[in-house]
C-alpha atoms as a PDB file:
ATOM      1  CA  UNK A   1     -20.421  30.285 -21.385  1.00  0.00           C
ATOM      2  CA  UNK A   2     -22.280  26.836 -21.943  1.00  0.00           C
ATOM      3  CA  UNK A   3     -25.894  26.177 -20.722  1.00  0.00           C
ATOM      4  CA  UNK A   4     -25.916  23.981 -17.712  1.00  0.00           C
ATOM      5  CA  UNK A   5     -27.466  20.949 -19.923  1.00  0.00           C
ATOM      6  CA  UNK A   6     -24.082  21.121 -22.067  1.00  0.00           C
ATOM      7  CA  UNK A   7     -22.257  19.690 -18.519  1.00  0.00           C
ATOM      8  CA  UNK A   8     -24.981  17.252 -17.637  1.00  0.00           C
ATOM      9  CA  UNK A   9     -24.952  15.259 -21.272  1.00  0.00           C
ATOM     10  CA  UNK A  10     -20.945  14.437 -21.571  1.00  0.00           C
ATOM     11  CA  UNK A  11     -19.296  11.180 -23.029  1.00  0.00           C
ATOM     12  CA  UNK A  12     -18.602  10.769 -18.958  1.00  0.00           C
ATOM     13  CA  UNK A  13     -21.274   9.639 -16.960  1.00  0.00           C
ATOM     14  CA  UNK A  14     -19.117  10.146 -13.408  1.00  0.00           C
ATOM     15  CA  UNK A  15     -18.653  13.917 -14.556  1.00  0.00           C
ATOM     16  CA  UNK A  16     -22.433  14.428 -15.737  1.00  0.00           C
ATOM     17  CA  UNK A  17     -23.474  13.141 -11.953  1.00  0.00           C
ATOM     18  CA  UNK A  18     -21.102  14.969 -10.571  1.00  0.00           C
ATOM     19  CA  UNK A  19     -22.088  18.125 -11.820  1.00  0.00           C
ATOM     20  CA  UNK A  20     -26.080  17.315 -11.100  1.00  0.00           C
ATOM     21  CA  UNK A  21     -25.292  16.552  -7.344  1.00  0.00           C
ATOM     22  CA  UNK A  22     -22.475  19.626  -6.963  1.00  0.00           C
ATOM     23  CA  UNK A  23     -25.442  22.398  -8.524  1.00  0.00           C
ATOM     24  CA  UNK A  24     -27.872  21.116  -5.772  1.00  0.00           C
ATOM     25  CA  UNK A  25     -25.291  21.878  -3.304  1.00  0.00           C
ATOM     26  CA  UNK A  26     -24.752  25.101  -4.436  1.00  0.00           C
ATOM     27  CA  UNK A  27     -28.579  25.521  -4.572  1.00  0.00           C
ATOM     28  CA  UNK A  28     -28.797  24.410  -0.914  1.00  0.00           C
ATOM     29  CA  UNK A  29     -28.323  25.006   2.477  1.00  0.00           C
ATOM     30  CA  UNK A  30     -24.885  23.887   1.732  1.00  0.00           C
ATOM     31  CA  UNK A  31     -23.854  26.223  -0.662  1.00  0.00           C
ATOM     32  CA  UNK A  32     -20.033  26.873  -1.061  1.00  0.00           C
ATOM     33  CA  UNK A  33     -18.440  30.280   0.378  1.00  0.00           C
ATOM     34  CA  UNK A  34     -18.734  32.008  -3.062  1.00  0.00           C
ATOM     35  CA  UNK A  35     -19.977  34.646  -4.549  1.00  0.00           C
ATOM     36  CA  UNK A  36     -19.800  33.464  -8.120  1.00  0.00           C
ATOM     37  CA  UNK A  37     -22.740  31.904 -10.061  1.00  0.00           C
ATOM     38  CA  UNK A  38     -22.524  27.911 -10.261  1.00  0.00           C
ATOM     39  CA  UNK A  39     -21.983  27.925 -13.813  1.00  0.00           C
ATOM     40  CA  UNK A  40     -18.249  29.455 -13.290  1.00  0.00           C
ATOM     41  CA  UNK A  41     -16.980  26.689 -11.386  1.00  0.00           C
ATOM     42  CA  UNK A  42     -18.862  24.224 -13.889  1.00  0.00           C
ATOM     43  CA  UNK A  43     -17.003  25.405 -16.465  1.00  0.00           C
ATOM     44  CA  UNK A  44     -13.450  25.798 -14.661  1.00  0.00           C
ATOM     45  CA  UNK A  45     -14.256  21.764 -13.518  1.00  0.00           C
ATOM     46  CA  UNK A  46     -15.182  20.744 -17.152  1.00  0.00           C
ATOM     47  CA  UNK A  47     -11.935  22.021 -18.267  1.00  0.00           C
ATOM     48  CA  UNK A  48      -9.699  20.722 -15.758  1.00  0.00           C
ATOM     49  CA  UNK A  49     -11.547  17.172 -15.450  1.00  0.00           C
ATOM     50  CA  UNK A  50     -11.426  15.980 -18.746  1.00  0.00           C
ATOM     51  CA  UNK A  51      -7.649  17.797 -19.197  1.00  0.00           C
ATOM     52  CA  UNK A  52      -6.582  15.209 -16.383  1.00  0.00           C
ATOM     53  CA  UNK A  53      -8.638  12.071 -18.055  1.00  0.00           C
ATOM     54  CA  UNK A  54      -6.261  12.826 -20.788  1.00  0.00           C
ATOM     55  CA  UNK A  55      -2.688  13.419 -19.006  1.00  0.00           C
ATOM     56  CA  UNK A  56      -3.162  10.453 -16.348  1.00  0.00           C
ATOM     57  CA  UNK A  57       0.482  10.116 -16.372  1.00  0.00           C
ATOM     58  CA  UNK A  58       1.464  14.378 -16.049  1.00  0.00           C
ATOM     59  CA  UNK A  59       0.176  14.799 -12.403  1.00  0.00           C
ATOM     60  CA  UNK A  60       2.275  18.340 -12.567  1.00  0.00           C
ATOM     61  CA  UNK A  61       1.108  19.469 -15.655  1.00  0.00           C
ATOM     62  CA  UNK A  62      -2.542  18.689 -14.075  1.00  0.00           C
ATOM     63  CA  UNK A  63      -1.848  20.840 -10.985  1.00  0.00           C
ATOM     64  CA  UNK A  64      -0.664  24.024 -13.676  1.00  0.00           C
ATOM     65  CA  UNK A  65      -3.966  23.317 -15.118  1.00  0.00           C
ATOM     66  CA  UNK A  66      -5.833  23.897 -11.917  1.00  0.00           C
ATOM     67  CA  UNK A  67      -3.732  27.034 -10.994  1.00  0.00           C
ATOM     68  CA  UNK A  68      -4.559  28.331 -14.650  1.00  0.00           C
ATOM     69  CA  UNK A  69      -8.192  27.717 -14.827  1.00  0.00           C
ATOM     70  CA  UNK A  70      -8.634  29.240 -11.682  1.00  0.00           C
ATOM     71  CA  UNK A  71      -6.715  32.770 -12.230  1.00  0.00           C
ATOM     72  CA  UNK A  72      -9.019  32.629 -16.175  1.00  0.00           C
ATOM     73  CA  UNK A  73     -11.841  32.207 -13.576  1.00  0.00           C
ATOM     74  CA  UNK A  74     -11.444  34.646 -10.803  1.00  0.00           C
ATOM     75  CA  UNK A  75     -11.170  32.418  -8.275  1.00  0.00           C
ATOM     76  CA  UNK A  76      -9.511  33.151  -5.257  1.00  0.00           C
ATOM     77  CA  UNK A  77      -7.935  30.936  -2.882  1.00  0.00           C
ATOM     78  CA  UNK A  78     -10.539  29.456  -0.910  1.00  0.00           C
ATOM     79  CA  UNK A  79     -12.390  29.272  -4.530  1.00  0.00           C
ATOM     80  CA  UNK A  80      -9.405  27.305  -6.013  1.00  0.00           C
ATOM     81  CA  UNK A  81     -10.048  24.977  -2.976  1.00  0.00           C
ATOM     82  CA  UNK A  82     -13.653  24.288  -3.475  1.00  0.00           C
ATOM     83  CA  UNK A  83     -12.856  23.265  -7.034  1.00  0.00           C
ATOM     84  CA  UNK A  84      -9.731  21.023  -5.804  1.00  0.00           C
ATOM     85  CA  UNK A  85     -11.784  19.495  -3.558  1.00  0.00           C
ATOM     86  CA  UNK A  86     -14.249  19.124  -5.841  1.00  0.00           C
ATOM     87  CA  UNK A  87     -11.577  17.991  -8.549  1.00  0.00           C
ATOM     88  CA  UNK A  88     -10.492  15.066  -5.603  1.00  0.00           C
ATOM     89  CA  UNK A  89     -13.561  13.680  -5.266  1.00  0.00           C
ATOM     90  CA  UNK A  90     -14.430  13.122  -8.669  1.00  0.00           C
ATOM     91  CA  UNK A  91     -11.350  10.916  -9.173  1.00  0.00           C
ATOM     92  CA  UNK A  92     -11.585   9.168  -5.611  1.00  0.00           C
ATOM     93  CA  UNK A  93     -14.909   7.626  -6.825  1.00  0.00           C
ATOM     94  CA  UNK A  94     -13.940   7.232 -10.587  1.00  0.00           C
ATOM     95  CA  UNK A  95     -15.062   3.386 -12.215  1.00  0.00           C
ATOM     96  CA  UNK A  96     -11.156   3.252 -13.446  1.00  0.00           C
ATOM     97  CA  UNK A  97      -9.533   4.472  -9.732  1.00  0.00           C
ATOM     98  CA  UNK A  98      -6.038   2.760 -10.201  1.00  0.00           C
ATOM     99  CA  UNK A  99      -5.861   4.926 -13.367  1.00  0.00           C
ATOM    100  CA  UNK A 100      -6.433   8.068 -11.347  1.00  0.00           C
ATOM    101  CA  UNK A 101      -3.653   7.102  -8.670  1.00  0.00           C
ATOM    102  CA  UNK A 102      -0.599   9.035  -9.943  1.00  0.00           C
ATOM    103  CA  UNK A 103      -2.751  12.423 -10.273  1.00  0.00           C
ATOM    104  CA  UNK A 104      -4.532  11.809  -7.390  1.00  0.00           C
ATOM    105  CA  UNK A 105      -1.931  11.332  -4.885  1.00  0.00           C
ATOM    106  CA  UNK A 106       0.358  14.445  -5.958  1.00  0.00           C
ATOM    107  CA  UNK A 107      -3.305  16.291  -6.016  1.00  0.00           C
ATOM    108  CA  UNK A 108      -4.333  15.504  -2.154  1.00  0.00           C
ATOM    109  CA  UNK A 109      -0.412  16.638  -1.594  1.00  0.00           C
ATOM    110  CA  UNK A 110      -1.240  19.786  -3.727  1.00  0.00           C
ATOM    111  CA  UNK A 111      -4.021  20.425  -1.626  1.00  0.00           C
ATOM    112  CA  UNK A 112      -2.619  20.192   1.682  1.00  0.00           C
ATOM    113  CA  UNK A 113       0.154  22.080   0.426  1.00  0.00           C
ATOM    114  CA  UNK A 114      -2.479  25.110  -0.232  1.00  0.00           C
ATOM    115  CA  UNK A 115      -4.638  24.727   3.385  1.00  0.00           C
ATOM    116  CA  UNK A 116      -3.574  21.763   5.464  1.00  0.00           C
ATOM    117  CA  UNK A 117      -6.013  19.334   6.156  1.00  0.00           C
ATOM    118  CA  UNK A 118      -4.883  19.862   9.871  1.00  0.00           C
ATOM    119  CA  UNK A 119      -6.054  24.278   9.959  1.00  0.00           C
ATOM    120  CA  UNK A 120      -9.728  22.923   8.054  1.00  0.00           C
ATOM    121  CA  UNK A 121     -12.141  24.116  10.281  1.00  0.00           C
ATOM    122  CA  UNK A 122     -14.052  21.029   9.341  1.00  0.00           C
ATOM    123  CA  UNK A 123     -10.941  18.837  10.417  1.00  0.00           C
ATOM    124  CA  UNK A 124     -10.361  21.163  13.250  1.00  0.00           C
ATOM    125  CA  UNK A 125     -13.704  20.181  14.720  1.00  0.00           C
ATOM    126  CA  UNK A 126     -14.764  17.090  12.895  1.00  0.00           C
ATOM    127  CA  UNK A 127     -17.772  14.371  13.239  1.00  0.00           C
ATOM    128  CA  UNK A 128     -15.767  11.315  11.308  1.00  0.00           C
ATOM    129  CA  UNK A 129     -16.113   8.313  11.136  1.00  0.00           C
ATOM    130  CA  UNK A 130     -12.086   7.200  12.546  1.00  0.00           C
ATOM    131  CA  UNK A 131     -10.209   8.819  15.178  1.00  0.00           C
ATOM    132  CA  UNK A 132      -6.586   7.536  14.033  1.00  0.00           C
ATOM    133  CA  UNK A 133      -4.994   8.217  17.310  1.00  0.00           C
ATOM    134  CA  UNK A 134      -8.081   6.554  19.752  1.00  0.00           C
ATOM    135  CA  UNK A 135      -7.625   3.647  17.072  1.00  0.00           C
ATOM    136  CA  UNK A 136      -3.863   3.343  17.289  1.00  0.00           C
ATOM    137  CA  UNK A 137      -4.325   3.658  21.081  1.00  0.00           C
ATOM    138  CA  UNK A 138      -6.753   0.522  21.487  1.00  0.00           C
ATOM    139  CA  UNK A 139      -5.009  -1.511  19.087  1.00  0.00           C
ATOM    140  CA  UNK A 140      -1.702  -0.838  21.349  1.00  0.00           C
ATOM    141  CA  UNK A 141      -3.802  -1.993  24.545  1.00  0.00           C
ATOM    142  CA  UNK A 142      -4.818  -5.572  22.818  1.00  0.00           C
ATOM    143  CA  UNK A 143      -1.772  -7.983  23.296  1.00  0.00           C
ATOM    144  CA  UNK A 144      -2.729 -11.233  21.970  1.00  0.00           C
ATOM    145  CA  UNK A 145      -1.741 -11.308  18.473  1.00  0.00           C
ATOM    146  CA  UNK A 146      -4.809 -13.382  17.128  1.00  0.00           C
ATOM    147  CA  UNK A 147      -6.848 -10.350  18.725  1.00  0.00           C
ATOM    148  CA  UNK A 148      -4.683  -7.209  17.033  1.00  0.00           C
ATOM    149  CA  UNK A 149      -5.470  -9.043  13.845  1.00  0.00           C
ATOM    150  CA  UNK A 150      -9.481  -9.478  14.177  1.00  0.00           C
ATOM    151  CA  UNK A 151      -9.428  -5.898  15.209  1.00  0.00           C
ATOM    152  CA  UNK A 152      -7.842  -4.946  12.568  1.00  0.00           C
ATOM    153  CA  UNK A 153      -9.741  -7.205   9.700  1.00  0.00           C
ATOM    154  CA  UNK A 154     -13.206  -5.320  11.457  1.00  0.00           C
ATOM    155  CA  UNK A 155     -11.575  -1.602  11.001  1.00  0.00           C
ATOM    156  CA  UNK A 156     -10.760  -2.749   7.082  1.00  0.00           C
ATOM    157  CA  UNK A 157     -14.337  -3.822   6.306  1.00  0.00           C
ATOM    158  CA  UNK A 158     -16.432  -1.027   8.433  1.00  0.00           C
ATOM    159  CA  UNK A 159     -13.928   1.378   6.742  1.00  0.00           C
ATOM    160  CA  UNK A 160     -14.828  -0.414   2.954  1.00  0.00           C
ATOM    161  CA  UNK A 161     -18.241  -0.485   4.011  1.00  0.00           C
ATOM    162  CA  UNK A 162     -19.023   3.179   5.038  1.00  0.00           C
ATOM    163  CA  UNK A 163     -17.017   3.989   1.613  1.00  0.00           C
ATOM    164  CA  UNK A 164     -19.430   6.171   0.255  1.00  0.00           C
ATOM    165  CA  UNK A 165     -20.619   7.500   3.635  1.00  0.00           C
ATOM    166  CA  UNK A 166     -17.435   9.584   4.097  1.00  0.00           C
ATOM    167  CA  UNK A 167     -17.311  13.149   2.639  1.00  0.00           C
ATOM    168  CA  UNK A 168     -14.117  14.337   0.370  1.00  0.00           C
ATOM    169  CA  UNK A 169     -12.289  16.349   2.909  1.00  0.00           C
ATOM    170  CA  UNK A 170     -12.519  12.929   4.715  1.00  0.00           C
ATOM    171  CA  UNK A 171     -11.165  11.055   2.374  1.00  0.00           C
ATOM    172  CA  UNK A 172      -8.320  12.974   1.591  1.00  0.00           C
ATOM    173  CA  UNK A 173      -7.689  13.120   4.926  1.00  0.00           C
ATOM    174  CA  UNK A 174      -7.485   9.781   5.383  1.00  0.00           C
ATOM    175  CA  UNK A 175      -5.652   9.473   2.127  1.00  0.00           C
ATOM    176  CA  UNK A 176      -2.994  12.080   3.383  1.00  0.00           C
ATOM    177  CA  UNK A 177      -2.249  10.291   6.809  1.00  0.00           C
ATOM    178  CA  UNK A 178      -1.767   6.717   4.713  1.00  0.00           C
ATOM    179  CA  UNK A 179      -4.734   5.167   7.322  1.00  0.00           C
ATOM    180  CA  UNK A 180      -5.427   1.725   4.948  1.00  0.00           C
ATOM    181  CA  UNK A 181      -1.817   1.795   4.245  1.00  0.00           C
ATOM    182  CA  UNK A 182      -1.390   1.854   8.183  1.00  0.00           C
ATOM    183  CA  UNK A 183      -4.271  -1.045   8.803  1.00  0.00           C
ATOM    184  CA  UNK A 184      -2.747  -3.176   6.191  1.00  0.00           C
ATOM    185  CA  UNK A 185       0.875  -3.282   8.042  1.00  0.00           C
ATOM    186  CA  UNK A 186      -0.178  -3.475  11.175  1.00  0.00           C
ATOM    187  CA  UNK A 187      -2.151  -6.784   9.529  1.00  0.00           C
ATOM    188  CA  UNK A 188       1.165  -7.894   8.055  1.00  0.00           C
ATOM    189  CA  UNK A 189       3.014  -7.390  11.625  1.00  0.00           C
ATOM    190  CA  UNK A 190       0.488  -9.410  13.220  1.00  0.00           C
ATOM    191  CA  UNK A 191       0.612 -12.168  10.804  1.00  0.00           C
ATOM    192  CA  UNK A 192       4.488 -12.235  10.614  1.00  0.00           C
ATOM    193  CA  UNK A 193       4.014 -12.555  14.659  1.00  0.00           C
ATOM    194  CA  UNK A 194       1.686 -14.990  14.475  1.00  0.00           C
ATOM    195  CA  UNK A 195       3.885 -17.361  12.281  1.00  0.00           C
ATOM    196  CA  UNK A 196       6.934 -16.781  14.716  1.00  0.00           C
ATOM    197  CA  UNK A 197       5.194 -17.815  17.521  1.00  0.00           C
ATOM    198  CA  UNK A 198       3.257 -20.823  15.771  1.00  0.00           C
ATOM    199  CA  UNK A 199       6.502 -21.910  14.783  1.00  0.00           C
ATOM    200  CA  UNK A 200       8.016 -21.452  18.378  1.00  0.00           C
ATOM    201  CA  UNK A 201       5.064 -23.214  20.329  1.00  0.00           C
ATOM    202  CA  UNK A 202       4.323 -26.142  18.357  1.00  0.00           C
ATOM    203  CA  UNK A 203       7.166 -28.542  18.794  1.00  0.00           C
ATOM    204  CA  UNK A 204       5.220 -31.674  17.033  1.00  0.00           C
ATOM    205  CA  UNK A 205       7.648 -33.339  15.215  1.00  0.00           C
ATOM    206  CA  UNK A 206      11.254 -32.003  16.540  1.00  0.00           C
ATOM    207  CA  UNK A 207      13.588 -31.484  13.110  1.00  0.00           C
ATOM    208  CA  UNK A 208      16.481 -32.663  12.990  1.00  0.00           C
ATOM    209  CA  UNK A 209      18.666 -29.302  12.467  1.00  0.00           C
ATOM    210  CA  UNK A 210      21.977 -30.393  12.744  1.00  0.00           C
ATOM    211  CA  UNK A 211      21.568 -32.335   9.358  1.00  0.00           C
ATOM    212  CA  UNK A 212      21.173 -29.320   7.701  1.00  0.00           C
ATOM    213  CA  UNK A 213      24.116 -26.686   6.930  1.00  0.00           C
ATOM    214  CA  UNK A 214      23.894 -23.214   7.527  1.00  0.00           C
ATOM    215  CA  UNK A 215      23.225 -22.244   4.098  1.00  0.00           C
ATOM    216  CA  UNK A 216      20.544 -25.270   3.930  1.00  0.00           C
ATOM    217  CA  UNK A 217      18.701 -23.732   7.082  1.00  0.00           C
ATOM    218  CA  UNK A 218      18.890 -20.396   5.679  1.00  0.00           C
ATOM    219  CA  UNK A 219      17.219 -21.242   1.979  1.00  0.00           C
ATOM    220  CA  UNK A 220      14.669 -24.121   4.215  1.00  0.00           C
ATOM    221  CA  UNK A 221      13.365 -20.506   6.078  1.00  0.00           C
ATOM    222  CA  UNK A 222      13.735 -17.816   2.952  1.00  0.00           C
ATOM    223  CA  UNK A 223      11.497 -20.037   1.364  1.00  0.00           C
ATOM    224  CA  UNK A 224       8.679 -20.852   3.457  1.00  0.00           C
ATOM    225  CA  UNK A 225       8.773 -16.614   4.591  1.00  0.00           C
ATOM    226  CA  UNK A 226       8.547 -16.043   0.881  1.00  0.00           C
ATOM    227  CA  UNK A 227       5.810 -18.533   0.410  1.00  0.00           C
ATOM    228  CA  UNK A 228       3.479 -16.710   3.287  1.00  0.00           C
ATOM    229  CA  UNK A 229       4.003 -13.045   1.382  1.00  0.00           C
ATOM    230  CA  UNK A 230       6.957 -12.455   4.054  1.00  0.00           C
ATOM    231  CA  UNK A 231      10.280 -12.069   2.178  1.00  0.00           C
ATOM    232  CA  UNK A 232      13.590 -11.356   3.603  1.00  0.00           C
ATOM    233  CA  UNK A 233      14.878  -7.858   2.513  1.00  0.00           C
ATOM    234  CA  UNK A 234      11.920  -6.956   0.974  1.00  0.00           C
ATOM    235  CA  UNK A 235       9.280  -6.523   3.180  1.00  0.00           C
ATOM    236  CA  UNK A 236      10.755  -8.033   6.183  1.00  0.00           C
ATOM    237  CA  UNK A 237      13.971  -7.183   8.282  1.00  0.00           C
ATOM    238  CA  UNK A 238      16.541 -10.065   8.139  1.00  0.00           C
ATOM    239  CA  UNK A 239      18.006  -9.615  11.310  1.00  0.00           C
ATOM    240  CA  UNK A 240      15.088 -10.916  13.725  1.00  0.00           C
ATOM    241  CA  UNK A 241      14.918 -14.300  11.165  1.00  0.00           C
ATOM    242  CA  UNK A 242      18.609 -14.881  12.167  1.00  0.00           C
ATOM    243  CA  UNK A 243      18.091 -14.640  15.466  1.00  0.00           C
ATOM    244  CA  UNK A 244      15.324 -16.795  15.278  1.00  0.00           C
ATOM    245  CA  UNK A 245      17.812 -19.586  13.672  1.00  0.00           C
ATOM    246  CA  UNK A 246      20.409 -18.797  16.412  1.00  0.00           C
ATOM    247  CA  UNK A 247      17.650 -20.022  18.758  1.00  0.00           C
ATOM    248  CA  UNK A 248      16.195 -22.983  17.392  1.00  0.00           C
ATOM    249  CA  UNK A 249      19.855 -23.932  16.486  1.00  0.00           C
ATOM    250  CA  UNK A 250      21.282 -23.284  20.055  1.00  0.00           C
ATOM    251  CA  UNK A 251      24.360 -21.801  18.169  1.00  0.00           C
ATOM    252  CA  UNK A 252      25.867 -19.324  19.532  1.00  0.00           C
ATOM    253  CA  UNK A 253      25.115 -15.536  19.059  1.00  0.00           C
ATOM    254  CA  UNK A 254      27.288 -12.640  19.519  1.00  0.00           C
ATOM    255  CA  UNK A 255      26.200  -9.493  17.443  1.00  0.00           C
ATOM    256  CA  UNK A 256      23.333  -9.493  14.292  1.00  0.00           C
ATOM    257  CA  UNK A 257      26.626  -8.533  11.927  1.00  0.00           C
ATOM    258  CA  UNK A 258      28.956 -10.789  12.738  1.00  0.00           C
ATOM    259  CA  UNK A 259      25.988 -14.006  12.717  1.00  0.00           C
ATOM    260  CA  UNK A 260      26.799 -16.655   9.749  1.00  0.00           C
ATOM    261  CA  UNK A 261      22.832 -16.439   9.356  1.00  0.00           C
ATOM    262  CA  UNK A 262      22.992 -13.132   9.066  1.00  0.00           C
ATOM    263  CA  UNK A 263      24.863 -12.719   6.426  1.00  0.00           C
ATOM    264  CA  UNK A 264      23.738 -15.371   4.519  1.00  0.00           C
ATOM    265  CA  UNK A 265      20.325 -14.081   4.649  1.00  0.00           C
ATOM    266  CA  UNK A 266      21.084 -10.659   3.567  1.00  0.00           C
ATOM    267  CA  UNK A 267      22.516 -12.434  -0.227  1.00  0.00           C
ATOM    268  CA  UNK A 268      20.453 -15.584  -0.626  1.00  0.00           C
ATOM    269  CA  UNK A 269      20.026 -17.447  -3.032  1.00  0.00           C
ATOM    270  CA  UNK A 270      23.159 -16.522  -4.443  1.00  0.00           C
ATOM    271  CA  UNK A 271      23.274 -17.813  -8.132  1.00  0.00           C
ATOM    272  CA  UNK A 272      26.999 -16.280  -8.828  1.00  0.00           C
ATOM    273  CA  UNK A 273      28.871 -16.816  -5.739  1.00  0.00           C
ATOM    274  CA  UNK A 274      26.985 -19.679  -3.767  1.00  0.00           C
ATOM    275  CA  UNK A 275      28.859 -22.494  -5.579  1.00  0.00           C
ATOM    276  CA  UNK A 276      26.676 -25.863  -3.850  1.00  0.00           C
ATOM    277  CA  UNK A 277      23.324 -23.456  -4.093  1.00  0.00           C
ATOM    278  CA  UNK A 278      21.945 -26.148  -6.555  1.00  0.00           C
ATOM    279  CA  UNK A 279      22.678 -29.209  -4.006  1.00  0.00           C
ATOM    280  CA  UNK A 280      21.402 -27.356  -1.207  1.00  0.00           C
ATOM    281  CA  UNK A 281      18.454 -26.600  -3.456  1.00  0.00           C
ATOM    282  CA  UNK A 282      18.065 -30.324  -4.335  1.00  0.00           C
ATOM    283  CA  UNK A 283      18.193 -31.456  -0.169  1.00  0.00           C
ATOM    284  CA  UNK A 284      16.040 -29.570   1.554  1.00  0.00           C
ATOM    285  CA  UNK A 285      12.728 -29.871  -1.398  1.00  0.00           C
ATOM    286  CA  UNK A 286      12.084 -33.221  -0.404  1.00  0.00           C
ATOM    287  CA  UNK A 287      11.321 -31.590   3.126  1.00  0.00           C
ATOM    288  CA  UNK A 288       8.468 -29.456   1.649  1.00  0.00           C
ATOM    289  CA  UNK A 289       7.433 -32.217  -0.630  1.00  0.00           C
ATOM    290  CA  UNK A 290       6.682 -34.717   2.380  1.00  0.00           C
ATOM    291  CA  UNK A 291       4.141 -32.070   4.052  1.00  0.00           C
ATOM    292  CA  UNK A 292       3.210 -30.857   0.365  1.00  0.00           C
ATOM    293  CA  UNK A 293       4.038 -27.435   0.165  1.00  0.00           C
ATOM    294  CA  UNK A 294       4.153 -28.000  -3.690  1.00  0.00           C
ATOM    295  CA  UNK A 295       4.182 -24.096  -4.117  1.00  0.00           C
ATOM    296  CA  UNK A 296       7.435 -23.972  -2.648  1.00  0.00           C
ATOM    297  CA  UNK A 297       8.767 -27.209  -4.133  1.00  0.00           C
ATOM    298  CA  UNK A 298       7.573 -25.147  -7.678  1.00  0.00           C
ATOM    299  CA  UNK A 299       9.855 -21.963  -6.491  1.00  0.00           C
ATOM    300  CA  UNK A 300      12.673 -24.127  -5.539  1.00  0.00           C
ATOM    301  CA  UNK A 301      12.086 -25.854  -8.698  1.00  0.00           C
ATOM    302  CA  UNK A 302      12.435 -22.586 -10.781  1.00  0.00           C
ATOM    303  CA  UNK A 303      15.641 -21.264  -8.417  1.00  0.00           C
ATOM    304  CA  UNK A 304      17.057 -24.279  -9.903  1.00  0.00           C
ATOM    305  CA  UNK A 305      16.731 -23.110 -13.319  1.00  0.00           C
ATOM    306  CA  UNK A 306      17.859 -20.227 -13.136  1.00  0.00           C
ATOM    307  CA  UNK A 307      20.963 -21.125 -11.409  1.00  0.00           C
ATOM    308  CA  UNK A 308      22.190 -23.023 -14.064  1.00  0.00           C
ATOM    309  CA  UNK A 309      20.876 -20.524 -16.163  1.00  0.00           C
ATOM    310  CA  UNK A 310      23.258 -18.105 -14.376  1.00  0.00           C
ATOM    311  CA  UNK A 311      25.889 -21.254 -14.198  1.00  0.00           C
ATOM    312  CA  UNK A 312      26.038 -21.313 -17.914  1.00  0.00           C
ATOM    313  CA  UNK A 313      25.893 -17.789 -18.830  1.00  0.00           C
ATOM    314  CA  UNK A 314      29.270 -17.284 -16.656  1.00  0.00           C
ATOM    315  CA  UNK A 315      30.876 -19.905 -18.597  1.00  0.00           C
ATOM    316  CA  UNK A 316      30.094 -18.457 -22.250  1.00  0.00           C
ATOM    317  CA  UNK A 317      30.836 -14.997 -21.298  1.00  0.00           C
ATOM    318  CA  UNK A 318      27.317 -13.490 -21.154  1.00  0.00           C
ATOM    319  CA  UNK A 319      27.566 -12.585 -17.310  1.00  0.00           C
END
């Protein structure tokens, strides 16, 4: 077995730390529930680190690793977890952490496959820094939109900010529940709301629908969704969008399946079947160049092109 210097003078300056801060803990008051000298689980997380900094993209191969290293080593199964755990937070704080994703996410799973998160005594009784359900609970109790959405921005940053506050069984359990993934829709709901209702309240200049076809109106609203990260089919249901055009349109609404808008939202923009897609294209820019929405004038710009891209690879045979 290596001398403890051998672990603390690596090419990897995130392991070397790593193993400093982890042999005070086991020197502490802190001290794992193990019986086996520090040096043993050194080794075993030597061995398994640097095997995962070179299979990035073999997450399974990197959780045999683990199960290996840890039957050379002795350990049993609450020892395999201190070294997982251990393992986890290495990679959550790693320089390169999009790198570490692929392993990192089937790891946490790993882990909670072994002892859920949920029977940790530490989870069981814990002193964290976000109760998900109180959160969820206030956030349901706010109604105005512009509200949900400051609350929301102040959870992201104190969560950002108190980064390196949070322990690794925290972390993973946040990581397991999907808690930023959470914050970050709920964002994206407010905003979408936001925009609905903006768009419903502020009748400055009234538009002139009716000289617009369905297909016009349909392209006129993909567009501008698209343009504000909101695009129909996929990140955003269609069917409340066709609604919406039912309303503003005053035409007349039976079932979401059977709606014209509906179904025009669920292909558009057609470049095969939608024969006048290119005139439609061509009337409704100027309305986005006259309040200069150039952005979308520059999509509708490069639908164009590919639609008689499409157009003329129909005609030689290609499509």
């Amino acid at each position: 077995m290596k001398n403890l210097d051998y672990y603390l003078s690596t090419p990897d300056e995130l392991f070397n730390t790593n193993v400093q801060f982890w042999y005070f803990e086991f020197s502490g008051s802190n001290k794992p529930n193990t019986e086996k000298p520090f040096e043993v689980f050194a080794e075993a997380l030597h061995e398994v680190y640097f095997f995962i900094q070179d299979n990035l993209d073999k997450p399974f191969s990197c959780i045999e690793k683990i199960n290996s290293v840890s039957e050379t080593s002795g350990f049993n199964e609450a020892e395999k977890l201190i070294l997982l755990d251990k393992i986890l937070g290495v990679l959550f704080h790693h320089p390169e952490q999009e790198k570490q994703q692929k392993v990192f996410i089937q790891l946490v799973d790993f882990r909670h496959n072994l002892s859920p998160f949920t029977d940790d005594p530490d989870i069981q009784n814990p002193n964290w820094h976000f109760d998900f359900e109180a959160i969820k609970t206030e956030l349901a109790a706010i109604e105005a939109p512009t509200e949900k959405h400051k609350f929301l921005m102040n959870l992201l940053f104190n969560y950002s900010s108190k980064a390196y506050e949070i322990g690794e069984i925290e972390h993973e359990y946040y990581e397991s529940i999907g808690f930023v993934q959470w914050i970050k829709t709920e964002l994206l709901r407010c905003e979408y709301t936001q925009k609905f209702e903006t768009a419903t309240t502020t009748p400055k200049a009234k538009p002139r629908l009716g000289e617009y076809s369905n297909s016009q109106l349909v392209l006129i609203f993909y567009y501008f969704f698209k343009y504000s990260g909101i695009e129909p089919r996929v990140n955003t249901d269609i069917a409340p969008i066709a609604k919406f055009l039912h309303l503003i349109t005053g035409k007349e609404f039976s079932n979401t399946q059977s709606s014209d808008f509906y179904k025009k939202l669920s292909k558009a923009p057609n470049h095969v079947s939608d024969k006048s897609l290119i005139d439609d294209l061509n009337h409704i820019k100027p309305l986005f160049q006259k309040v200069e929405l150039n952005e979308i004038v520059k999509m509708i710009d490069n639908e164009i092109d590919q639609c008689r891209t499409a157009i003329k690879e129909i005609k030689t045979g290609i499509r």
